[in-house]
PDB file of N, CA and C in Angstrom:
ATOM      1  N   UNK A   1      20.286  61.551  97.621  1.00  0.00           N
ATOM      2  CA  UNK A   1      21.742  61.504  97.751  1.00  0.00           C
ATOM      3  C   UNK A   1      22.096  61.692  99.231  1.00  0.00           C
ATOM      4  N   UNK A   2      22.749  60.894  99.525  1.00  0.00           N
ATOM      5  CA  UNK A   2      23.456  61.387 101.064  1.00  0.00           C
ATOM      6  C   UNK A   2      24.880  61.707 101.232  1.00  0.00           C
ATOM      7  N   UNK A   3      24.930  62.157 102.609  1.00  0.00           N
ATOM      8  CA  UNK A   3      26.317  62.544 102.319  1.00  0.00           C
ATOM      9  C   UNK A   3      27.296  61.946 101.807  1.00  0.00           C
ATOM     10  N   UNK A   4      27.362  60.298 101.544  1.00  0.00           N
ATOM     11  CA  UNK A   4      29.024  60.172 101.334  1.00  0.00           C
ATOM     12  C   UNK A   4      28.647  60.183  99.783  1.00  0.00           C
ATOM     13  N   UNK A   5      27.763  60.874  99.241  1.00  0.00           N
ATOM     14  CA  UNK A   5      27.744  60.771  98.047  1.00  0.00           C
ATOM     15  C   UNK A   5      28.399  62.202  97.419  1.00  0.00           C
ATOM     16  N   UNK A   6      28.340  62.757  98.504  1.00  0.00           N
ATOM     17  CA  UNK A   6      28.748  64.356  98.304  1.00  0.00           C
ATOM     18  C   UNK A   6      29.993  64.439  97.642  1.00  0.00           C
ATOM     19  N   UNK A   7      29.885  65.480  96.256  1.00  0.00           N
ATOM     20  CA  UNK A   7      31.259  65.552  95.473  1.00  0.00           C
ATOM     21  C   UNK A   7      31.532  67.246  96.449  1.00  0.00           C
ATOM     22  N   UNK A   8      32.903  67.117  96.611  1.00  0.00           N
ATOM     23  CA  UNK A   8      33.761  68.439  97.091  1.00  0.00           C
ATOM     24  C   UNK A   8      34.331  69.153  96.279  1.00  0.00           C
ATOM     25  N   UNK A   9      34.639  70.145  95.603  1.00  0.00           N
ATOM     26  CA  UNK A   9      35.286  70.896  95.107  1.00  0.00           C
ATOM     27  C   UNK A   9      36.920  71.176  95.770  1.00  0.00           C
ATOM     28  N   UNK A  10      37.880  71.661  94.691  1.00  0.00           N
ATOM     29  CA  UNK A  10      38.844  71.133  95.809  1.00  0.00           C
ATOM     30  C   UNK A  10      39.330  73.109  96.797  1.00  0.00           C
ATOM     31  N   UNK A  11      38.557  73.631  96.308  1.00  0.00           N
ATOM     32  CA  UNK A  11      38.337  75.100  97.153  1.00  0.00           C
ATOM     33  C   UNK A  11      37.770  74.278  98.405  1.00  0.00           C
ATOM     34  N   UNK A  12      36.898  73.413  98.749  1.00  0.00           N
ATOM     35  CA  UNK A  12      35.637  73.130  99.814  1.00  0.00           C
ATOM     36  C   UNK A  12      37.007  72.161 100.754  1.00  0.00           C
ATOM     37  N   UNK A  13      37.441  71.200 100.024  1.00  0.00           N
ATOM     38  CA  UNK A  13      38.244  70.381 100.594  1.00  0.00           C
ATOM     39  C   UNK A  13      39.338  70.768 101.480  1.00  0.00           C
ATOM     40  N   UNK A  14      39.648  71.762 100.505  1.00  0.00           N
ATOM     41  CA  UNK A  14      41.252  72.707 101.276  1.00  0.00           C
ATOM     42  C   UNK A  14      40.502  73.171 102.264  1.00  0.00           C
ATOM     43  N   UNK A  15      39.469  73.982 102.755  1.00  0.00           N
ATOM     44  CA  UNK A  15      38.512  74.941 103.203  1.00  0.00           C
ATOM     45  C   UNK A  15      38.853  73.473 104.034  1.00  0.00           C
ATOM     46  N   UNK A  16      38.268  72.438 104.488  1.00  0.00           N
ATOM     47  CA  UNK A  16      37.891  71.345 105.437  1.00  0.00           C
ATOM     48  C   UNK A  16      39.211  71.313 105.960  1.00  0.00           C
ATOM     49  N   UNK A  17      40.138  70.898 105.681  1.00  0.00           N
ATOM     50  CA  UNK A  17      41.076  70.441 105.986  1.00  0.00           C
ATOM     51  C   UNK A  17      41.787  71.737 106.898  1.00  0.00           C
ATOM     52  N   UNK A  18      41.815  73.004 106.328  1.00  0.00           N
ATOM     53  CA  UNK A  18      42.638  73.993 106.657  1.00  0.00           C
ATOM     54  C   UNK A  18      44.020  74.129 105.958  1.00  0.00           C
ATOM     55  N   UNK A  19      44.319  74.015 104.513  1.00  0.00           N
ATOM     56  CA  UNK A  19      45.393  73.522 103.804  1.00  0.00           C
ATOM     57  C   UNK A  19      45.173  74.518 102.547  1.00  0.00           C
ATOM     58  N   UNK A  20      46.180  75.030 101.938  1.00  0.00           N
ATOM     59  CA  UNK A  20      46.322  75.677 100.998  1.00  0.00           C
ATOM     60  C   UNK A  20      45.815  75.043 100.189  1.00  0.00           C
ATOM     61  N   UNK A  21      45.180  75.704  99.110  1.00  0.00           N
ATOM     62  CA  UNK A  21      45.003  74.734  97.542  1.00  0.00           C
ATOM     63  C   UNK A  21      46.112  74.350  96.856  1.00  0.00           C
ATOM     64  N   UNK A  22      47.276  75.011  96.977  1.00  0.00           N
ATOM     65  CA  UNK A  22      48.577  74.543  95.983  1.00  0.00           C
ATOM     66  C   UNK A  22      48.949  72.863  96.983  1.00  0.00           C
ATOM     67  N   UNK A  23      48.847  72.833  98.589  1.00  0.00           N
ATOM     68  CA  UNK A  23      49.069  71.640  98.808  1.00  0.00           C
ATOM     69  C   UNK A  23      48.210  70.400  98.336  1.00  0.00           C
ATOM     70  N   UNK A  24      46.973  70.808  98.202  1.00  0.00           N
ATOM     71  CA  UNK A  24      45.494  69.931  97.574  1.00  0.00           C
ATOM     72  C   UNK A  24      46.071  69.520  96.429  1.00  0.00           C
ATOM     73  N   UNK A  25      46.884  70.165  95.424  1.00  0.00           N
ATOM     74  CA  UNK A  25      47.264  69.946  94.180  1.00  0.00           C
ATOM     75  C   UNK A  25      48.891  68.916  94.306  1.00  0.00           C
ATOM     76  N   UNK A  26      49.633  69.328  95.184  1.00  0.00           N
ATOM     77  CA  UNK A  26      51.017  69.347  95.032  1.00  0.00           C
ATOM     78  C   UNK A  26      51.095  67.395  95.756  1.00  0.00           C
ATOM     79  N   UNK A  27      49.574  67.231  96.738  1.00  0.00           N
ATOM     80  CA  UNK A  27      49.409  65.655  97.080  1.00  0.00           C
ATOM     81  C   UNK A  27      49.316  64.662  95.937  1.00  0.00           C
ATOM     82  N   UNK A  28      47.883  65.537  94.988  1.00  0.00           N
ATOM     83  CA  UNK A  28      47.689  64.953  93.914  1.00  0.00           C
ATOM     84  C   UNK A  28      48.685  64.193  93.485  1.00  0.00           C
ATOM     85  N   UNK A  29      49.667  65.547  92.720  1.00  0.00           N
ATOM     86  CA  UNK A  29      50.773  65.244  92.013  1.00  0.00           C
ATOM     87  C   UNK A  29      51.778  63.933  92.485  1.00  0.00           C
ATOM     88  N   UNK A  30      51.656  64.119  93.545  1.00  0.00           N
ATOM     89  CA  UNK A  30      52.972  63.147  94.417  1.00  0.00           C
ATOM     90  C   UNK A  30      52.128  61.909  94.645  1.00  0.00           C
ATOM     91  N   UNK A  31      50.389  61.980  94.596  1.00  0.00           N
ATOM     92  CA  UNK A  31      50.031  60.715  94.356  1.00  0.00           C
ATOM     93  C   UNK A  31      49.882  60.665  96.541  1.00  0.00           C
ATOM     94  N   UNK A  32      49.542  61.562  97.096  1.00  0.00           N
ATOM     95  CA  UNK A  32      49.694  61.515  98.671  1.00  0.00           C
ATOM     96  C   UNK A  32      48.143  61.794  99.248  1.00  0.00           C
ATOM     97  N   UNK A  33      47.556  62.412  98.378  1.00  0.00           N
ATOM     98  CA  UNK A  33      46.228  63.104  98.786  1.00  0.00           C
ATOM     99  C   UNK A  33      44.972  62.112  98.841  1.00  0.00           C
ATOM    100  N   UNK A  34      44.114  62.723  99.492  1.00  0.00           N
ATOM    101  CA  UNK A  34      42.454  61.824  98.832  1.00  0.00           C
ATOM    102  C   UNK A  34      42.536  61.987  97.562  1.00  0.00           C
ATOM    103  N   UNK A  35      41.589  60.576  97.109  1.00  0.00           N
ATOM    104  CA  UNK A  35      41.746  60.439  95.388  1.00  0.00           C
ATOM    105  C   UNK A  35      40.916  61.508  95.144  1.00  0.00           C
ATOM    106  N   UNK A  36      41.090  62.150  94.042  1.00  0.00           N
ATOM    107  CA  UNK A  36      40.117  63.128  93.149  1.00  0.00           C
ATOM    108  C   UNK A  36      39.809  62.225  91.629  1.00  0.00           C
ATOM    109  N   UNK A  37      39.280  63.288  90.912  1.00  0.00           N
ATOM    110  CA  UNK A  37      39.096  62.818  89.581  1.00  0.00           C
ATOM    111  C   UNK A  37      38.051  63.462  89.062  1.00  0.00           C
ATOM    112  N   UNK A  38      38.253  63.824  87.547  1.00  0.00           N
ATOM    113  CA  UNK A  38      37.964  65.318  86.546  1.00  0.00           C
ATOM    114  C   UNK A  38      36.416  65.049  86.282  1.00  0.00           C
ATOM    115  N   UNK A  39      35.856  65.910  85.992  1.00  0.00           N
ATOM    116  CA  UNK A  39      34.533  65.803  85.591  1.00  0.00           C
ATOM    117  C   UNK A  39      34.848  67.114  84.613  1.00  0.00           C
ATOM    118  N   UNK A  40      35.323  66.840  83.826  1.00  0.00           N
ATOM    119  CA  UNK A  40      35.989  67.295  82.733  1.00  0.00           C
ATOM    120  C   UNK A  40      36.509  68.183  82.977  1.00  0.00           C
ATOM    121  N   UNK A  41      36.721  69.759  83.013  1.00  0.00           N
ATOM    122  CA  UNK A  41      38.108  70.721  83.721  1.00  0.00           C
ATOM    123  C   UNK A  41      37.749  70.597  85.180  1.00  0.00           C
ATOM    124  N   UNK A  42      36.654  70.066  86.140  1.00  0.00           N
ATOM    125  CA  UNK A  42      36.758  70.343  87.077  1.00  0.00           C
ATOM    126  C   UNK A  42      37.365  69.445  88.170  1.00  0.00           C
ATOM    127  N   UNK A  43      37.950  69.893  89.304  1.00  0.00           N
ATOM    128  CA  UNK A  43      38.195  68.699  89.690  1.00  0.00           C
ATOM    129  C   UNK A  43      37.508  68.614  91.201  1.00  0.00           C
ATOM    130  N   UNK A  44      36.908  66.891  91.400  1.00  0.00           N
ATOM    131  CA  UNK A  44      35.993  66.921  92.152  1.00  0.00           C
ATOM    132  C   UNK A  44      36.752  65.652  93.586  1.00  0.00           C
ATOM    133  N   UNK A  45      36.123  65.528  94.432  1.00  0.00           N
ATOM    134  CA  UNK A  45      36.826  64.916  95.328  1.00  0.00           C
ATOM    135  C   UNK A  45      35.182  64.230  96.370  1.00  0.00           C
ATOM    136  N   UNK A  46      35.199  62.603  95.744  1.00  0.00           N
ATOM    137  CA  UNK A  46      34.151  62.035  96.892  1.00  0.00           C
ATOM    138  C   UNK A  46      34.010  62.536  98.360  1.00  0.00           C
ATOM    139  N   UNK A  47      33.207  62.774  98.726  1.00  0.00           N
ATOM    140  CA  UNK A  47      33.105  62.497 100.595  1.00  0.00           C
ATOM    141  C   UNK A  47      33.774  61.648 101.132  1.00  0.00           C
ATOM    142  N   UNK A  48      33.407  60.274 100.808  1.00  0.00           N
ATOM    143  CA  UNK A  48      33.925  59.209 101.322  1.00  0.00           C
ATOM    144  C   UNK A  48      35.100  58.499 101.341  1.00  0.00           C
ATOM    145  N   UNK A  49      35.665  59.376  99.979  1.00  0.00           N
ATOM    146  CA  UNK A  49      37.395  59.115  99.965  1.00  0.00           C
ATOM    147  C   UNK A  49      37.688  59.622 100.378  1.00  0.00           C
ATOM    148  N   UNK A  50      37.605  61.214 101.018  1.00  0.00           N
ATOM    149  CA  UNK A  50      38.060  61.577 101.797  1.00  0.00           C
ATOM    150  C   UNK A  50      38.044  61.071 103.162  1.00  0.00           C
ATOM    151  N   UNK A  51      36.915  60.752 103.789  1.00  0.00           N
ATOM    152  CA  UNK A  51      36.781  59.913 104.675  1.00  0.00           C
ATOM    153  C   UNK A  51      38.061  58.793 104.995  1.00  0.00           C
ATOM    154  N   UNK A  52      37.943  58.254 104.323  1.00  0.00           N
ATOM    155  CA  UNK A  52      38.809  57.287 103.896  1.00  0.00           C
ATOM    156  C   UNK A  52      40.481  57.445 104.040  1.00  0.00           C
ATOM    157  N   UNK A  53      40.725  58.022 103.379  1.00  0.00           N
ATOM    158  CA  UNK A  53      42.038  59.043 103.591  1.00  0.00           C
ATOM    159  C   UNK A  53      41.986  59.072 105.336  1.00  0.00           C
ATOM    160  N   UNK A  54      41.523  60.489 105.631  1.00  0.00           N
ATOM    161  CA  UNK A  54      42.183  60.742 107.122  1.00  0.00           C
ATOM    162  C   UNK A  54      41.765  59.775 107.584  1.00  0.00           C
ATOM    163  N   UNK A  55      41.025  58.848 107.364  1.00  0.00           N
ATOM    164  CA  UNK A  55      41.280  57.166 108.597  1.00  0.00           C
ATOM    165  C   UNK A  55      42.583  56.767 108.196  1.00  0.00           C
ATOM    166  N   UNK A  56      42.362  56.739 106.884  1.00  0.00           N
ATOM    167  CA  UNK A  56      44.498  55.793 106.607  1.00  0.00           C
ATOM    168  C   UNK A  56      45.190  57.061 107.377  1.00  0.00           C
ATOM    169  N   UNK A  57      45.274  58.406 107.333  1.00  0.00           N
ATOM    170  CA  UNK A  57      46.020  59.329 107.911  1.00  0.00           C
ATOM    171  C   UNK A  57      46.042  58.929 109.373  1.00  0.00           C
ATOM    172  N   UNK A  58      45.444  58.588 110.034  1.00  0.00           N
ATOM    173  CA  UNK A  58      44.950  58.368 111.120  1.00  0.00           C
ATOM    174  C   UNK A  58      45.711  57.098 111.769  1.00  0.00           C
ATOM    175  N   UNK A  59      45.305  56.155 111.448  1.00  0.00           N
ATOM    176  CA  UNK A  59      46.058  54.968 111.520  1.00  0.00           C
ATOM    177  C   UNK A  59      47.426  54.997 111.389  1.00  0.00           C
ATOM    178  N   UNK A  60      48.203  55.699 110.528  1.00  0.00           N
ATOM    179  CA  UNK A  60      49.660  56.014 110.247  1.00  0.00           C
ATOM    180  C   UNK A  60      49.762  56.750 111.324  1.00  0.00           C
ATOM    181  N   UNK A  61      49.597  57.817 111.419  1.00  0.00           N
ATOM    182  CA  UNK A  61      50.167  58.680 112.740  1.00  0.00           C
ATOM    183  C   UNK A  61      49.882  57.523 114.184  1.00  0.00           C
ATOM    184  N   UNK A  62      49.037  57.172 114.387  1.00  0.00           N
ATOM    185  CA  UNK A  62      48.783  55.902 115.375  1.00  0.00           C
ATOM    186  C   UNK A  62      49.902  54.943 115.372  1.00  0.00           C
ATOM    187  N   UNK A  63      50.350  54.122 114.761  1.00  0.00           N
ATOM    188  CA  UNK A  63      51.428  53.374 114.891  1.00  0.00           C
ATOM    189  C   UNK A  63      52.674  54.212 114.688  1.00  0.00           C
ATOM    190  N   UNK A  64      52.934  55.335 113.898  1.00  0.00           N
ATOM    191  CA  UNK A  64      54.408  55.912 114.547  1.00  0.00           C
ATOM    192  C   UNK A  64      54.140  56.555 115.774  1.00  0.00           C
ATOM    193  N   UNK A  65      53.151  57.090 116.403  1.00  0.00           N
ATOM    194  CA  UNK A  65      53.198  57.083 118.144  1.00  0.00           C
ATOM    195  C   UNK A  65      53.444  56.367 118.560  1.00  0.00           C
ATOM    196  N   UNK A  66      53.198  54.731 118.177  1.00  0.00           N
ATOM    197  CA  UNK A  66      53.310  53.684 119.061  1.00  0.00           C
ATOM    198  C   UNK A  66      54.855  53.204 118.985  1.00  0.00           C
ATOM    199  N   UNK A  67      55.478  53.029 118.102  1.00  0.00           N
ATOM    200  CA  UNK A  67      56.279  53.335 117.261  1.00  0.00           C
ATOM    201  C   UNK A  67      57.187  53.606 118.072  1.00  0.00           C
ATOM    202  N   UNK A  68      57.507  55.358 118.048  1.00  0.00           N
ATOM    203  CA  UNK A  68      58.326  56.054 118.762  1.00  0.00           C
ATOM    204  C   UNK A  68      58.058  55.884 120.945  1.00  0.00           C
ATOM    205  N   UNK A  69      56.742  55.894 120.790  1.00  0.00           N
ATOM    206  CA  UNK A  69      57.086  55.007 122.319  1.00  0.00           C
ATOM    207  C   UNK A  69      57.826  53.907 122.324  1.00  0.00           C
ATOM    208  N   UNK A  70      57.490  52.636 121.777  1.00  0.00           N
ATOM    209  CA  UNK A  70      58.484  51.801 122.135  1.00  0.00           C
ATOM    210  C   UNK A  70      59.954  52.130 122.525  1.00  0.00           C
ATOM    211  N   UNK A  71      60.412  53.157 121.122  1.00  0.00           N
ATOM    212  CA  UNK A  71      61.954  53.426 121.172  1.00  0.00           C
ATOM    213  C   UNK A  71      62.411  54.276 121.866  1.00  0.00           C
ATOM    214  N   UNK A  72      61.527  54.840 122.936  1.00  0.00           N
ATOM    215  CA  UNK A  72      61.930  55.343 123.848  1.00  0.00           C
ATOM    216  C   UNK A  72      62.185  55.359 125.357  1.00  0.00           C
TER     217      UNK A  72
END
């Protein structure tokens, strides 16, 4: 197994990020977060979607910098 095979727990994830667990949950909900998904009560979160995620996070904050330069 290598890393992007790595499942996260969402204690490990919050822990990465620096983010409360109620926000880990409250993305879910709103449908904003890296994808997760149950392995029956638990809930687990790929490596690589996460990955994935802060690049789209990434890219968004990138063009509203660019963004707000223009309009200024």
């Amino acid at each position: 197994m290598n890393n992007n095979d790595r499942l996260l727990t969402a204690d490990e994830l919050a822990d990465f990020l620096d983010v409360p667990i109620k926000t880990l949950y409250a993305w879910r909900y709103r449908g904003e977060g890296p994808i997760g998904f149950r392995a029956g009560k638990h809930l687990r979160y790929r490596w690589v979607d996460v990955e994935d995620w802060i690049r789209d996070r990434l890219q968004i904050a990138e063009a509203d910098r660019r963004y707000d330069h223009i309009r200024s």
